[in-house]
N, C-alpha and C. Protein backbone atom coordinates (compact mmCIF):
# COMPACT_ATOMS: atom_id res chain seq x y z
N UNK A 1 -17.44 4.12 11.61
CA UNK A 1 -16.45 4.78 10.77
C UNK A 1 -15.79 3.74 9.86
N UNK A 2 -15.90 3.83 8.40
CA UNK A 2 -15.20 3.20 7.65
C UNK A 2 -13.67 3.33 7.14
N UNK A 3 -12.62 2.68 6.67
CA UNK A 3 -11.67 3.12 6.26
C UNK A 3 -10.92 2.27 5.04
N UNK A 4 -10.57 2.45 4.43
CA UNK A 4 -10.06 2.09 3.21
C UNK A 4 -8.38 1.73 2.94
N UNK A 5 -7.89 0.52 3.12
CA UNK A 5 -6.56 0.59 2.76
C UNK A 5 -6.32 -0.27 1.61
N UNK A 6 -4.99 0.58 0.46
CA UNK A 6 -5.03 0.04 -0.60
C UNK A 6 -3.94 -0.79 -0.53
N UNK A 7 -3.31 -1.80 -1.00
CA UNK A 7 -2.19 -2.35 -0.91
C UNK A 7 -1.55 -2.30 -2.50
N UNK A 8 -0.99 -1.78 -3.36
CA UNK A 8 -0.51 -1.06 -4.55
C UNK A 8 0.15 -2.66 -4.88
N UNK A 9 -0.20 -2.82 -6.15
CA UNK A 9 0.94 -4.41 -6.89
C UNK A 9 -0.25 -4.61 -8.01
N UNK A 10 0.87 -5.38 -8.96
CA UNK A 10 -0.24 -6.15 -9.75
C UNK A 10 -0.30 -7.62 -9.95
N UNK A 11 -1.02 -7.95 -10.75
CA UNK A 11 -1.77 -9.25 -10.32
C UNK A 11 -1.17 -10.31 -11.20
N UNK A 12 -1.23 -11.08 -10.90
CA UNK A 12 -0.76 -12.73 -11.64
C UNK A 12 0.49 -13.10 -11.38
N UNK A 13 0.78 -14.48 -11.08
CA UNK A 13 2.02 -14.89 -10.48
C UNK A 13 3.73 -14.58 -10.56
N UNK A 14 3.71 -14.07 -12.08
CA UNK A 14 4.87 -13.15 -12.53
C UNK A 14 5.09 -12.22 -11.45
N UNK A 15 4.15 -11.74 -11.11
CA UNK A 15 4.42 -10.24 -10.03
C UNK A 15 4.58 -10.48 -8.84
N UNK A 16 3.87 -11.88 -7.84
CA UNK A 16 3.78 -12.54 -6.75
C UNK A 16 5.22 -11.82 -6.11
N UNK A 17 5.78 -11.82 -6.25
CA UNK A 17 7.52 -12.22 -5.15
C UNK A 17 8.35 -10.75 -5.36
N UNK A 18 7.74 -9.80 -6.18
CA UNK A 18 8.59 -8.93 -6.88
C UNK A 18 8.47 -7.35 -5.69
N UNK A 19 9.52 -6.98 -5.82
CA UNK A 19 9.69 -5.56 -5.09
C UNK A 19 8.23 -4.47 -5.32
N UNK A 20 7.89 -4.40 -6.28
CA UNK A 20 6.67 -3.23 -7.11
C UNK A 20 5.73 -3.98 -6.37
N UNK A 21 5.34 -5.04 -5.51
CA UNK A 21 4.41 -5.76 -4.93
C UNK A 21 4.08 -5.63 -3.99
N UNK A 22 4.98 -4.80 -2.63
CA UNK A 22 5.20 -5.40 -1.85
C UNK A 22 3.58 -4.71 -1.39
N UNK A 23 3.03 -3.93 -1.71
CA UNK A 23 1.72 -3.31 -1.11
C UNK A 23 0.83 -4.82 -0.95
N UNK A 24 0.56 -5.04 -2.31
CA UNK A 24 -0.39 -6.70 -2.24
C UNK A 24 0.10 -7.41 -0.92
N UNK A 25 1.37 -7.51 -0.46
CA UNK A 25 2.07 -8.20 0.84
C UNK A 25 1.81 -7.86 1.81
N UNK A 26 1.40 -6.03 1.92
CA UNK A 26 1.47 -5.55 3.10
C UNK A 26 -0.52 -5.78 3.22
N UNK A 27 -0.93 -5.46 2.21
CA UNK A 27 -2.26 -5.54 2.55
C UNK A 27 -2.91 -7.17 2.51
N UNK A 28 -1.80 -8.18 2.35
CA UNK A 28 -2.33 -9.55 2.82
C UNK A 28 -2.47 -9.97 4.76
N UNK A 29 -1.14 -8.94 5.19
CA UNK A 29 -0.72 -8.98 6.68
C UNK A 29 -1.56 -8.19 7.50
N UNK A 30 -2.40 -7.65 6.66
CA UNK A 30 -3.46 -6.58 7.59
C UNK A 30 -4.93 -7.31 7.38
N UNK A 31 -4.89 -7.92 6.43
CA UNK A 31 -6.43 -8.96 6.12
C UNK A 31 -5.89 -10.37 7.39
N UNK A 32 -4.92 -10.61 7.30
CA UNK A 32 -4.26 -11.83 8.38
C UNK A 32 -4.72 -11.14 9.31
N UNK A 33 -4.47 -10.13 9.83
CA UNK A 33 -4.10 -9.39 11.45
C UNK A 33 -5.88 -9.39 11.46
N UNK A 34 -6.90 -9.32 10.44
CA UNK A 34 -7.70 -8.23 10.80
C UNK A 34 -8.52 -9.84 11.06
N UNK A 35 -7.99 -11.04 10.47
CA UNK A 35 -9.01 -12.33 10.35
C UNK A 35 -9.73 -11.89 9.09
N UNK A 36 -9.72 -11.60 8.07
CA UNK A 36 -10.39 -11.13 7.17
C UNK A 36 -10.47 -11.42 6.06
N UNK A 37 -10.40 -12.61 5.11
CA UNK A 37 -10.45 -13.22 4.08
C UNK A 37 -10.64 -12.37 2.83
N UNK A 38 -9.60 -12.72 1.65
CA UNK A 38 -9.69 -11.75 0.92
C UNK A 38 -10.95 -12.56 -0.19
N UNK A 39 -11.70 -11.89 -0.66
CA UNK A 39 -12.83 -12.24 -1.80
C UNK A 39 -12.57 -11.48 -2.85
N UNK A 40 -13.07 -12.03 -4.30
CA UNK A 40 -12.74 -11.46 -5.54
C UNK A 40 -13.89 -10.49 -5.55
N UNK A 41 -14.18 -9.68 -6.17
CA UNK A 41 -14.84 -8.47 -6.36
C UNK A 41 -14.31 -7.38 -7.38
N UNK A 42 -15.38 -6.29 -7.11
CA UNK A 42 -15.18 -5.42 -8.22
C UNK A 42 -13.85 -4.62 -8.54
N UNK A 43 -13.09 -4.74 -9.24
CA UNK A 43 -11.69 -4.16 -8.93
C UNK A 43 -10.98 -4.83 -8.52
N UNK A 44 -10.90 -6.18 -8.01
CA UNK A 44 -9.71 -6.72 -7.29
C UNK A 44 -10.30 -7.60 -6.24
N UNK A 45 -9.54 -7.68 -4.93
CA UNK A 45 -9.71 -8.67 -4.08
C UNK A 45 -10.21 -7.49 -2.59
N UNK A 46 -10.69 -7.85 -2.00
CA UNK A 46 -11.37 -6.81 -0.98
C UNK A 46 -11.58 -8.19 0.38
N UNK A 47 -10.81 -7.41 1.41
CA UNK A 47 -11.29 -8.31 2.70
C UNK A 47 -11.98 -7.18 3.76
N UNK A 48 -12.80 -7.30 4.24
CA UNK A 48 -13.61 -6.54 4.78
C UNK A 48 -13.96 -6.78 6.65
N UNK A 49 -12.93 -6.16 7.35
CA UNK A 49 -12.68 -6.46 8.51
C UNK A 49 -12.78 -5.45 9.80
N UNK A 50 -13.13 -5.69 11.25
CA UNK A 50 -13.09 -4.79 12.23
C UNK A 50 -12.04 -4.36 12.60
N UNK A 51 -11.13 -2.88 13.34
CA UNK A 51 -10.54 -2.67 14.25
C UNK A 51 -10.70 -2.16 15.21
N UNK A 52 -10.84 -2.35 16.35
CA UNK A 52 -10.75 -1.30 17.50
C UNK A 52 -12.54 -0.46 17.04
N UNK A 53 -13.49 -1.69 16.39
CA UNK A 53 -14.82 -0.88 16.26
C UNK A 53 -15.01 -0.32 14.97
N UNK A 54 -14.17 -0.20 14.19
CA UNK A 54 -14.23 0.35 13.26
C UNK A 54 -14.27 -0.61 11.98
N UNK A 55 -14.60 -0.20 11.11
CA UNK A 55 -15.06 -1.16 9.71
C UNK A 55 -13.49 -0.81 8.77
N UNK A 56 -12.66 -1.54 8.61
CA UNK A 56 -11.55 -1.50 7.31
C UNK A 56 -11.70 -2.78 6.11
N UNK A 57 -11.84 -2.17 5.09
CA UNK A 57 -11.82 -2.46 3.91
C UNK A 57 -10.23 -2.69 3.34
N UNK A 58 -9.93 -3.45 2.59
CA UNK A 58 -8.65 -3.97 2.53
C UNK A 58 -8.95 -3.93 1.08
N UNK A 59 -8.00 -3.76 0.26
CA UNK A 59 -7.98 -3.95 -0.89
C UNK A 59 -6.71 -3.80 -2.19
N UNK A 60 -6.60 -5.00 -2.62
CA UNK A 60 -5.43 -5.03 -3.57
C UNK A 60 -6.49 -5.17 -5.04
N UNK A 61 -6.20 -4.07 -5.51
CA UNK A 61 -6.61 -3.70 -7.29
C UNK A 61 -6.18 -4.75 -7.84
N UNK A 62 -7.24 -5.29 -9.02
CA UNK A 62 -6.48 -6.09 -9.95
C UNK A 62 -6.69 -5.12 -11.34
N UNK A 63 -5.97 -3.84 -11.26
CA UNK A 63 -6.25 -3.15 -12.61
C UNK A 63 -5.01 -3.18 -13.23
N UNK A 64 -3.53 -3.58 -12.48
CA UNK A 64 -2.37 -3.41 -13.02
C UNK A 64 -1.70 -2.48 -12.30
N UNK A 65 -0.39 -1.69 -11.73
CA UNK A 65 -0.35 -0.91 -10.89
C UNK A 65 -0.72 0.31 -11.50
N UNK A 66 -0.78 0.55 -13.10
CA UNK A 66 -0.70 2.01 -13.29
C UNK A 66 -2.47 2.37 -13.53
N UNK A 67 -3.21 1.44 -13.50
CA UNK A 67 -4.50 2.30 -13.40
C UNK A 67 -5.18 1.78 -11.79
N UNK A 68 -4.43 2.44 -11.05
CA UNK A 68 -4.56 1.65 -9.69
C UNK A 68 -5.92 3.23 -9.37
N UNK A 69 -6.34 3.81 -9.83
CA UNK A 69 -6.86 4.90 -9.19
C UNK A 69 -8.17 4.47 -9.78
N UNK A 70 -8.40 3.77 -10.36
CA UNK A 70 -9.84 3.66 -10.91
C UNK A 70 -10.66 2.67 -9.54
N UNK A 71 -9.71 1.53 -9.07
CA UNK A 71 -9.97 0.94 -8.19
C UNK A 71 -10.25 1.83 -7.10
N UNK A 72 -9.30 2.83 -6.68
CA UNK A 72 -9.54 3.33 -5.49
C UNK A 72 -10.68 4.47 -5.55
N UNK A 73 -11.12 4.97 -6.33
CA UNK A 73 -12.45 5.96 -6.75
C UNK A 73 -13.52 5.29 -7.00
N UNK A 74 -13.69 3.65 -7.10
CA UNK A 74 -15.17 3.36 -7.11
C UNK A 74 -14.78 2.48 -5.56
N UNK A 75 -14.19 2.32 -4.93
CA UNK A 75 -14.56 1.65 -3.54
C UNK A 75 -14.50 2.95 -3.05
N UNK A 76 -14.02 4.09 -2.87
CA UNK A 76 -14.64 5.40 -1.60
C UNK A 76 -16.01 5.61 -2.10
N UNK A 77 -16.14 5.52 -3.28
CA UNK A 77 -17.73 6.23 -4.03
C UNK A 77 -18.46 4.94 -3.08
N UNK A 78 -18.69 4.01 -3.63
CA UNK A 78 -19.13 2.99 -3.29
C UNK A 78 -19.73 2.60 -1.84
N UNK A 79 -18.55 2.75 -1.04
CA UNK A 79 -18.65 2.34 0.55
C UNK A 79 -19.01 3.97 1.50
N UNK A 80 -18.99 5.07 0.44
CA UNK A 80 -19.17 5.95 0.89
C UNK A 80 -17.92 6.76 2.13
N UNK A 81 -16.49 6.52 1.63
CA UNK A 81 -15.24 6.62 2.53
C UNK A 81 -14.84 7.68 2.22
N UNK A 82 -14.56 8.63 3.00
CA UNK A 82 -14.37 9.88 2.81
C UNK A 82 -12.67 9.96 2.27
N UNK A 83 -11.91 11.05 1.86
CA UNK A 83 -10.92 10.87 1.58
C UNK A 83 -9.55 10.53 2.47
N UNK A 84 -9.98 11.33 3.81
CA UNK A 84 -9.24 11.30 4.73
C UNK A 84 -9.31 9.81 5.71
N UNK A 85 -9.63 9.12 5.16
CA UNK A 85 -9.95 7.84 5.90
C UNK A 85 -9.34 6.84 4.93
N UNK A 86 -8.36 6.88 3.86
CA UNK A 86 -7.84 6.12 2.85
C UNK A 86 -6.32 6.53 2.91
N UNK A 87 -6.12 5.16 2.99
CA UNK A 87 -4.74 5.05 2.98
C UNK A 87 -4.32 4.32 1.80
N UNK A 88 -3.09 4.41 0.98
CA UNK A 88 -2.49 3.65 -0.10
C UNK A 88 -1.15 2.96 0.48
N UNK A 89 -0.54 1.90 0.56
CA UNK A 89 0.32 1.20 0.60
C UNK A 89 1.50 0.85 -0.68
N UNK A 90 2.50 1.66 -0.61
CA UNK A 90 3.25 1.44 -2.03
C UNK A 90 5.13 1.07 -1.59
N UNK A 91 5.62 0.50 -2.89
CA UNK A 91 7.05 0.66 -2.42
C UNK A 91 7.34 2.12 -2.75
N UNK A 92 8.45 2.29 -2.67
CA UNK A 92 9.37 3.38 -3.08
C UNK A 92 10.81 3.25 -3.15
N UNK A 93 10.99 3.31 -4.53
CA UNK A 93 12.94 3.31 -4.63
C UNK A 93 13.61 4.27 -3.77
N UNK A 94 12.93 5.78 -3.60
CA UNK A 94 13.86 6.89 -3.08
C UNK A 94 14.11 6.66 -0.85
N UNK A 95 13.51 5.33 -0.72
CA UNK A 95 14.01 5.02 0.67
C UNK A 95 14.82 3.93 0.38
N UNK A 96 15.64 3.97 1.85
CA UNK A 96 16.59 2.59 1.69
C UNK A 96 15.67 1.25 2.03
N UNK A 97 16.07 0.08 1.85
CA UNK A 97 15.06 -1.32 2.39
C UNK A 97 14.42 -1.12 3.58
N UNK A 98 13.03 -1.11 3.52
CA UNK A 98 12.23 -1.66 4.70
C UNK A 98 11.88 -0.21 5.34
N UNK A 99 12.44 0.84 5.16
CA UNK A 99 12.43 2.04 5.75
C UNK A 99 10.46 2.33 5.56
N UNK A 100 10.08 2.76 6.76
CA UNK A 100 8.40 3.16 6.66
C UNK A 100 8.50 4.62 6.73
N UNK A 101 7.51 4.96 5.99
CA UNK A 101 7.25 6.59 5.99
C UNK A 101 5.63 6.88 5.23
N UNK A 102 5.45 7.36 6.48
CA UNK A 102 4.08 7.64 6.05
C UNK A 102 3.84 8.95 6.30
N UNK A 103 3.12 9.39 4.80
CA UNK A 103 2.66 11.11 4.77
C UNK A 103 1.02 11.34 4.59
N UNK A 104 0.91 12.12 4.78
CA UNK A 104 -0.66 12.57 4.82
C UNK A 104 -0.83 13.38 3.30
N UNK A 105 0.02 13.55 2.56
CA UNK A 105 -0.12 13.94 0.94
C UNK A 105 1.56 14.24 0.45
N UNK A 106 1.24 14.60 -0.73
CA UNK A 106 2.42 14.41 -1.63
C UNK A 106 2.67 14.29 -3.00
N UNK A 107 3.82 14.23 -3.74
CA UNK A 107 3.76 14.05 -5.48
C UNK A 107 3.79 12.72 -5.27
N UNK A 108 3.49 11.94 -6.34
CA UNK A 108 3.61 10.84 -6.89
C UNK A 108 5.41 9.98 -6.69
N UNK A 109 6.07 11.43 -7.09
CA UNK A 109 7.76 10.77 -7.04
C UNK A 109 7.99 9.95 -7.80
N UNK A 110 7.53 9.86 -9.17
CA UNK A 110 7.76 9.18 -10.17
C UNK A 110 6.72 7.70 -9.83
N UNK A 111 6.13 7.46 -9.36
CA UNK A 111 5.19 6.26 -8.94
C UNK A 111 4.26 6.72 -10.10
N UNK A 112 4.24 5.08 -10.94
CA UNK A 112 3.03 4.70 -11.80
C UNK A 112 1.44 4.96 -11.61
N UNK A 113 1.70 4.05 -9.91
CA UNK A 113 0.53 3.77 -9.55
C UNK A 113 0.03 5.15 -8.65
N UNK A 114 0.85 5.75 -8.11
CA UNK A 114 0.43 7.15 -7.48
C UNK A 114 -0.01 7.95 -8.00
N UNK A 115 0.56 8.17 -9.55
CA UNK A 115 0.43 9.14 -10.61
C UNK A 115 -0.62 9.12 -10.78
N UNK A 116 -1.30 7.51 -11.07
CA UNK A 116 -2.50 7.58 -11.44
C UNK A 116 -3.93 8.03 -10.46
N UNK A 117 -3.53 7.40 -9.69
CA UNK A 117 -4.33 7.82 -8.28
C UNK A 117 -4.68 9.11 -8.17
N UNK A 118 -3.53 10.39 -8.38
CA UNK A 118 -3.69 11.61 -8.26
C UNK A 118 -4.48 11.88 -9.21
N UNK A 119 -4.13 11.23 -10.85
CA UNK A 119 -5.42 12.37 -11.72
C UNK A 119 -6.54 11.98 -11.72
N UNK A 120 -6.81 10.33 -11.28
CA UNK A 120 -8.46 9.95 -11.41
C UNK A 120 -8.80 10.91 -9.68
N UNK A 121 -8.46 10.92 -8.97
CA UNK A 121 -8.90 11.74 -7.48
C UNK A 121 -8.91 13.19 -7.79
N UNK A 122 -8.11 13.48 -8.68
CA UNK A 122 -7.95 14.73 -8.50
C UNK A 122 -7.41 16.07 -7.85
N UNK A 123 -6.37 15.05 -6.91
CA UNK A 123 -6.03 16.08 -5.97
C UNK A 123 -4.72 14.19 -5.11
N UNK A 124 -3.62 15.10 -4.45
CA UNK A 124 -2.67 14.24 -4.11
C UNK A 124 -3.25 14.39 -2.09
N UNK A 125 -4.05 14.88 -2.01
CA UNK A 125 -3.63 15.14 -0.47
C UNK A 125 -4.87 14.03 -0.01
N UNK A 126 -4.16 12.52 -0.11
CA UNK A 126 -4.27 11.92 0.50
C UNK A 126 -3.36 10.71 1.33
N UNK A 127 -3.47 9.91 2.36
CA UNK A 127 -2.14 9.06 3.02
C UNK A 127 -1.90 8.09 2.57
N UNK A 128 -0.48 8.39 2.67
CA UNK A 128 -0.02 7.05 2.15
C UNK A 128 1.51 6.16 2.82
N UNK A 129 1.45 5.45 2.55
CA UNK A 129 2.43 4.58 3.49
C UNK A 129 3.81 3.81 2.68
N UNK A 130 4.85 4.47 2.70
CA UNK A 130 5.68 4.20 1.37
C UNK A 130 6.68 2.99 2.42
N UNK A 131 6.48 1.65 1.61
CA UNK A 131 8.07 1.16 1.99
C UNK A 131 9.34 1.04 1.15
N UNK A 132 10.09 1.13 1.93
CA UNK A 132 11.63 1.59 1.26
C UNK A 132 11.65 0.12 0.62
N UNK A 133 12.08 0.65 -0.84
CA UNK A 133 12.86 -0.92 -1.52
C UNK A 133 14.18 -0.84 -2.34
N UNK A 134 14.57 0.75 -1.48
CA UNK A 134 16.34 0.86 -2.35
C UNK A 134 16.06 1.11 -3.58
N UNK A 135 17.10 1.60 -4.12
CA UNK A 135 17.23 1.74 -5.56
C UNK A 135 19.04 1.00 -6.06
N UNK A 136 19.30 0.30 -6.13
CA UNK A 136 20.39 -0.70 -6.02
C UNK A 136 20.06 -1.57 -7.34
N UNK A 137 20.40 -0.28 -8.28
CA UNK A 137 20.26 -0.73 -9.93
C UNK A 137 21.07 -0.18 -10.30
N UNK A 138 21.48 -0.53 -11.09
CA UNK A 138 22.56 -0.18 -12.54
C UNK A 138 21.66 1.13 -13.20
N UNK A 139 22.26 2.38 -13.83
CA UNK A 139 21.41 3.08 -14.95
C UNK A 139 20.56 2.10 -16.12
N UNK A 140 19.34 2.37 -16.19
CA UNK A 140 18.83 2.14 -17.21
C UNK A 140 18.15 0.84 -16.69
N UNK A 141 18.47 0.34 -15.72
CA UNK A 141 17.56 -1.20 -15.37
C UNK A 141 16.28 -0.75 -13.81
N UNK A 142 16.25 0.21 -14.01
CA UNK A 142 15.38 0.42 -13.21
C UNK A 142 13.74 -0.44 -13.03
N UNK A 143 13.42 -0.66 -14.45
CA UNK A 143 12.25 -1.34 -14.22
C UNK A 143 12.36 -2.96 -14.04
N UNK A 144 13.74 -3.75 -14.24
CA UNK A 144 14.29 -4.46 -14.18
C UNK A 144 13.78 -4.86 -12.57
N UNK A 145 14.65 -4.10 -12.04
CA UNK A 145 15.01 -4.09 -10.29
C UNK A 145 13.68 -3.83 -9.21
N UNK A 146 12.67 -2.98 -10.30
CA UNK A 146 11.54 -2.94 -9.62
C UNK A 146 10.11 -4.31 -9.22
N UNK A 147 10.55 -4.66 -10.55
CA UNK A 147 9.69 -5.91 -11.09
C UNK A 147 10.77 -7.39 -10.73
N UNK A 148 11.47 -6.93 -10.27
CA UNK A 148 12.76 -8.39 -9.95
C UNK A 148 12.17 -8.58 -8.58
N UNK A 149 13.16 -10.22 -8.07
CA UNK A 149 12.26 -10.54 -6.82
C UNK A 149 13.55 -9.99 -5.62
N UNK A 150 13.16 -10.00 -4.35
CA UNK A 150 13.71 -9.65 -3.27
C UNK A 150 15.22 -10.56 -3.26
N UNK A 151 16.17 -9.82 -3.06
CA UNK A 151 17.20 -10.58 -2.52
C UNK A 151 17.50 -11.43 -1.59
N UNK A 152 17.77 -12.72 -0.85
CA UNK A 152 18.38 -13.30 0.25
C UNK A 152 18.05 -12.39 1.33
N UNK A 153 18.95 -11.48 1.79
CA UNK A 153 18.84 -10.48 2.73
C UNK A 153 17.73 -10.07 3.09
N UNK A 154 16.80 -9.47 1.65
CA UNK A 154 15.25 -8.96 1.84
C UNK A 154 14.28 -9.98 2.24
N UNK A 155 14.70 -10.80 1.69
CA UNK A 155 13.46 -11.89 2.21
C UNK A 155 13.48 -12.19 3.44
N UNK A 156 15.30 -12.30 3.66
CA UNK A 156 14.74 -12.15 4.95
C UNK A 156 14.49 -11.87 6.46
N UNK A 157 14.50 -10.14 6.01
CA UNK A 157 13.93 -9.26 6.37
C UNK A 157 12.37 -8.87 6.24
N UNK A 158 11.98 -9.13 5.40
CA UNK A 158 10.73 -9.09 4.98
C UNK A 158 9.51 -9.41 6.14
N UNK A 159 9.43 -10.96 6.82
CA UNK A 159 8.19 -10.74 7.77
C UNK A 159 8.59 -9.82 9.04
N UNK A 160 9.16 -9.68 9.42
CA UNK A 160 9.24 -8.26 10.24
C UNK A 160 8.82 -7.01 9.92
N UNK A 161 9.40 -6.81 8.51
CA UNK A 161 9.12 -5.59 7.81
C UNK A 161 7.53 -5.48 7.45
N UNK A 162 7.27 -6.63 6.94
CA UNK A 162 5.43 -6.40 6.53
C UNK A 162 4.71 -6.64 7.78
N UNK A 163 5.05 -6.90 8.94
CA UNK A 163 4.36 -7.06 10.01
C UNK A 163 4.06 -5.57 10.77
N UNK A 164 5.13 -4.82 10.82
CA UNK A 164 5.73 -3.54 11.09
C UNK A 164 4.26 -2.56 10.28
N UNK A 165 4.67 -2.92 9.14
CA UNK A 165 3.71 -1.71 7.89
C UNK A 165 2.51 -2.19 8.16
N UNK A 166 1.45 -3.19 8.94
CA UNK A 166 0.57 -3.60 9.23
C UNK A 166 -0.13 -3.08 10.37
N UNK A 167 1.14 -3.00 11.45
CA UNK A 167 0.41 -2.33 12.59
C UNK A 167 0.29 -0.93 12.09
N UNK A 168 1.38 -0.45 11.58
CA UNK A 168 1.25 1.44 11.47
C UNK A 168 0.20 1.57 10.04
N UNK A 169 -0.50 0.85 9.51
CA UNK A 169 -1.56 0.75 8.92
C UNK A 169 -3.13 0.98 9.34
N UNK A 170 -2.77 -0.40 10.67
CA UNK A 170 -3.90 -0.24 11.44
C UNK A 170 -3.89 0.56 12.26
N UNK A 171 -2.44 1.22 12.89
CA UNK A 171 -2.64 2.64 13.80
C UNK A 171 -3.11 3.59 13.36
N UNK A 172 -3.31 3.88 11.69
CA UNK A 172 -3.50 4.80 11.22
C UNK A 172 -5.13 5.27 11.44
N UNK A 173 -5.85 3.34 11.51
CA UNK A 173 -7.20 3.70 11.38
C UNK A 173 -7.46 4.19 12.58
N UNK A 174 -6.76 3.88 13.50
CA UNK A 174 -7.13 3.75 15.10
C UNK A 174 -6.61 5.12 16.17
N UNK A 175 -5.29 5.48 15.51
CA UNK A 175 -4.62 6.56 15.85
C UNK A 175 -4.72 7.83 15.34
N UNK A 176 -4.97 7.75 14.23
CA UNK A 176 -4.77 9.25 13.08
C UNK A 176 -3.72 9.08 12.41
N UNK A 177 -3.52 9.64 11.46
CA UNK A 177 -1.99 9.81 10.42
C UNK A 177 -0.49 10.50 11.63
N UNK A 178 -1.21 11.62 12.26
CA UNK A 178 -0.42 12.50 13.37
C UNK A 178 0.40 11.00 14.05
N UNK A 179 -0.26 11.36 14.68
CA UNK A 179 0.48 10.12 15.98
C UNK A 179 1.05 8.95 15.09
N UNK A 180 0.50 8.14 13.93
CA UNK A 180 1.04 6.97 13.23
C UNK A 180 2.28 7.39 12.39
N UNK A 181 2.33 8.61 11.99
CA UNK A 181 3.71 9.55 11.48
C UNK A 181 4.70 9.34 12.52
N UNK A 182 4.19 9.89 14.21
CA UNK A 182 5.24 10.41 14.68
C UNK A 182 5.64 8.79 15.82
N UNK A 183 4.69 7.67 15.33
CA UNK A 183 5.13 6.43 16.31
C UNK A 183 6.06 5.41 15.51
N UNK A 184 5.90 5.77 14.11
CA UNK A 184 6.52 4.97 12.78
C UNK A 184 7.48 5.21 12.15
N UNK A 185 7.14 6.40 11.75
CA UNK A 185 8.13 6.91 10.41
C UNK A 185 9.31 6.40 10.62
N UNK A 186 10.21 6.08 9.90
CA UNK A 186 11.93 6.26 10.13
C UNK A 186 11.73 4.58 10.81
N UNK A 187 11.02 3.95 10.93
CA UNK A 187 11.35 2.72 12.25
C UNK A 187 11.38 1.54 10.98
């Protein structure tokens, strides 16, 4: 059984440290966990690792976050991964810091990179794993605060937090969405 996790960010050192990233972070801690070295490839960086028997594919897009769906429609075509076996990794302003919540489908919620995902797929009902990154902006600086780097506090909070979104990543492959919903969410 194969499975597919995306880690949502974009690429080049400007973006390295920034909130809109933290997916690239979370899907570096699951290539760590899995021993799995990330390699350049088609679309981005891909580490290609076992769990519990099972084959996971790791992957942070280098398309930019908003054409993040082109990446994720030629690695299921590709590796032959069905839909329900793909997970996306993204922040989200509408949770508070660090907060995990993972759904089995959904709108976009104003996400660039979700948005896009939905119209190249065609359809939203697939999982995804949102971490909270606050919305603790002024009107009008929103993209400011998204693309800005973590505060003192967040940082450090942070390896707990991406360690956290790693296991309920890999529970997902190992557990189902059900049980990784109801062992995670809210934690």
């Amino acid at each position: 059984m194969k499975y597919l996790i995306v880690g949502l960010g974009n690429k080049g050192p400007e973006y390295e440290n920034t909130r809109h990233n933290i997916g690239f972070k979370v899907a570096d801690k699951i290539a760590e966990n899995l021993e799995a070295p990330f390699k350049s490839t088609n679309f981005g960086w891909m580490a290609d690792g076992k769990y519990k028997g099972r084959r996971v594919l790791v992957l942070k897009p280098d398309t930019y976050m908003n054409l993040s769906g082109n990446a994720v429609k030629y690695w299921m075509h590709k590796e032959n991964i069905p839909l329900e076996n793909v997970l996306i990794v993204t922040d989200d302003l509408a949770l508070p810091f660090g907060t995990l919540r993972m759904k089995g489908k959904g709108s976009d919620a104003g996400h660039n990179g979700l948005k896009n995902i939905n119209e190249v797929l065609q359809t939203q009902n697939y999982a995804r794993l949102r971490f909270g990154i606050s919305a603790d902006f002024s009107e009008g600086r929103q993209v400011d605060y998204v693309l800005g780097t973590w505060d003192e506090e967040e940082n450090a909070a942070l390896p707990e937090r991406i360690e956290k979104f790693s296991k309920a990543s890999l529970s997902f492959v190992f557990a189902g969405i059900s049980n990784t919903m109801s062992a995670f969410n809210g934690k």
